[in-house]
Protein backbone atom coordinates (compact mmCIF):
# COMPACT_ATOMS: atom_id res chain seq x y z
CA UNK A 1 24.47 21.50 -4.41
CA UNK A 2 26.52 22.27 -1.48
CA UNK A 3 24.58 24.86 -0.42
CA UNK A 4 21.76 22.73 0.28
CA UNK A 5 23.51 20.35 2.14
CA UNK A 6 25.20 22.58 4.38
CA UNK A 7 22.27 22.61 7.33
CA UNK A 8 19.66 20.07 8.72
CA UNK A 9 17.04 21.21 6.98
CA UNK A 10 18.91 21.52 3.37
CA UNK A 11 19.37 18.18 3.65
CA UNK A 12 15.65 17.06 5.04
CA UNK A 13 14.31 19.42 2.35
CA UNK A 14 16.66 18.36 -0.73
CA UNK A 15 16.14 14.54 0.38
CA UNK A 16 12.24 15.41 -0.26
CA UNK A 17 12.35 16.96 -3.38
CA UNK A 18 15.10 14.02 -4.20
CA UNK A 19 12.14 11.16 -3.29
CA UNK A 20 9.20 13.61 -4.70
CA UNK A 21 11.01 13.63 -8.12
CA UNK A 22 11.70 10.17 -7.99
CA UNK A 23 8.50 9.08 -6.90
CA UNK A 24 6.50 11.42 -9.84
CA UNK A 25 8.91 9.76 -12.34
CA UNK A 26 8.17 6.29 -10.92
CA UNK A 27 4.24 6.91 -11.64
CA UNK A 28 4.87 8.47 -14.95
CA UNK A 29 6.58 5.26 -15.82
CA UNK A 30 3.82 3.08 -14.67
CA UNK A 31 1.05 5.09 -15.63
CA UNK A 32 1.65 5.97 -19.19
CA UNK A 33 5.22 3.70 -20.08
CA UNK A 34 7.49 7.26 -20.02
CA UNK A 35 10.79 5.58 -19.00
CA UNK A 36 12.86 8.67 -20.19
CA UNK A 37 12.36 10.89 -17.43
CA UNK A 38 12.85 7.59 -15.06
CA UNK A 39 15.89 7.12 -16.68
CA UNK A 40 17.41 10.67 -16.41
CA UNK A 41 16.08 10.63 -12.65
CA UNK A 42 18.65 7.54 -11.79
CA UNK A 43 21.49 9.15 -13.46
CA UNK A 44 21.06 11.75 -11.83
CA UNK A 45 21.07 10.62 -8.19
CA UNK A 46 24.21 8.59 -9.27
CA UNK A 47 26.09 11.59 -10.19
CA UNK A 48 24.66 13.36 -6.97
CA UNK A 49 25.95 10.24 -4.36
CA UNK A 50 28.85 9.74 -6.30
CA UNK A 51 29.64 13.80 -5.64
CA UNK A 52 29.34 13.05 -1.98
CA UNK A 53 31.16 10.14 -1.74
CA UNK A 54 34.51 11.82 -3.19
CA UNK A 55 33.52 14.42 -1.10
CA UNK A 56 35.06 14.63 2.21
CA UNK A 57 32.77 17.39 3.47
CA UNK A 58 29.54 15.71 1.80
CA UNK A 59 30.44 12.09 2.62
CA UNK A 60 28.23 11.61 5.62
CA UNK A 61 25.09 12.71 3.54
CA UNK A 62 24.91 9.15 1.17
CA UNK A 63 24.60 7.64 4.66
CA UNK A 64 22.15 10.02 6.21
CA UNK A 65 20.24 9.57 3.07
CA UNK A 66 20.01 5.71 3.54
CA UNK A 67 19.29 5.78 7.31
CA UNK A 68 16.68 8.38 6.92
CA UNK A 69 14.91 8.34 4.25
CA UNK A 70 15.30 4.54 3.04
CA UNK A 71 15.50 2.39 5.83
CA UNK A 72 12.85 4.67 8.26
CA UNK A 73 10.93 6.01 5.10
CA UNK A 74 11.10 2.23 4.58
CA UNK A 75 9.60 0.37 8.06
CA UNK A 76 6.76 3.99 8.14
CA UNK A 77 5.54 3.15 4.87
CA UNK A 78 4.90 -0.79 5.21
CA UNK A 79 3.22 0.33 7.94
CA UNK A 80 0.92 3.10 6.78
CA UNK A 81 0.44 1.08 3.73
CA UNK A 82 -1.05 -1.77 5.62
CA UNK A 83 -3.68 0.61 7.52
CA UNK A 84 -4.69 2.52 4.25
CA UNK A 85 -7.58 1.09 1.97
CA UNK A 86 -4.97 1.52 -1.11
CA UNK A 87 -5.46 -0.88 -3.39
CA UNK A 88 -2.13 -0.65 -4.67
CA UNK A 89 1.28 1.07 -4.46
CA UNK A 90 0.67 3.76 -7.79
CA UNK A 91 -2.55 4.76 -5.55
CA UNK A 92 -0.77 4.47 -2.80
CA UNK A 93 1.84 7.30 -3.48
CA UNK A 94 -0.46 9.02 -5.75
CA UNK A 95 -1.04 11.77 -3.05
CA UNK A 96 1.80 14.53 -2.92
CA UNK A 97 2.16 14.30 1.03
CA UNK A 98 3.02 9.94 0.52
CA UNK A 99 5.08 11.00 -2.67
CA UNK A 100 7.32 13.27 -0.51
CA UNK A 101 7.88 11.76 2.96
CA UNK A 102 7.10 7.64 2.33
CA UNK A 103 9.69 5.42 0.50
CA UNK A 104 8.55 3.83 -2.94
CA UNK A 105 9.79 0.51 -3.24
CA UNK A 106 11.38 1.31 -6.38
CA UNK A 107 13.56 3.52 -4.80
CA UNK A 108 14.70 1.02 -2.47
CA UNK A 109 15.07 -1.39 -5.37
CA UNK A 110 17.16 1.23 -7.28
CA UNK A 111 19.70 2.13 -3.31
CA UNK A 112 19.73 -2.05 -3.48
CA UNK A 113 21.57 -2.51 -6.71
């Protein structure tokens, strides 16, 4: 892991894959009732923010995380959502680009704990 977040854009691209992952284990969930992979998924990101918080060098990227991809992923997806004819969020971040760049509220739900 610290090789991807030792530049800009290991961080931008591990904080996609991060939200992509989440996101496809969000619909799998919802979709079919698969909490397993859901599950695993939250761990996981625990273990990963916990790293960086013990870490001196990695510290600063729980916060970038946050800033960046929760709270501006965040206040771009209300908006987008609201001028999209989605009917509702699983169609919403059914499409691969929304999946990786938009915040799913249950992601935000799971930083809020």
């Amino acid at each position: 892991m610290p090789i991807l977040l030792s530049s800009e854009k290991g961080k931008k691209n591990f904080a996609k894959y991060m939200k992509l992952q989440f996101n496809s284990s969000v619909i799998q969930m919802l979709q079919i009732g698969q909490k397993g992979s859901y599950q695993e998924l939250k761990k996981t990101l625990k273990n990963i923010f916990d790293y960086c918080d013990k870490s001196e060098q990695y510290k600063e990227y729980a916060a970038y995380f946050f800033v960046e991809e929760i709270v501006r992923s965040g206040l771009k997806s209300v908006k987008d959502f609201k001028e999209t004819s989605a009917k509702n969020l699983n169609d919403y971040f059914s499409m691969e680009e929304r999946a990786a760049v938009m915040l799913n509220p249950y992601l935000l739900r799971y930083f809020a704990k």
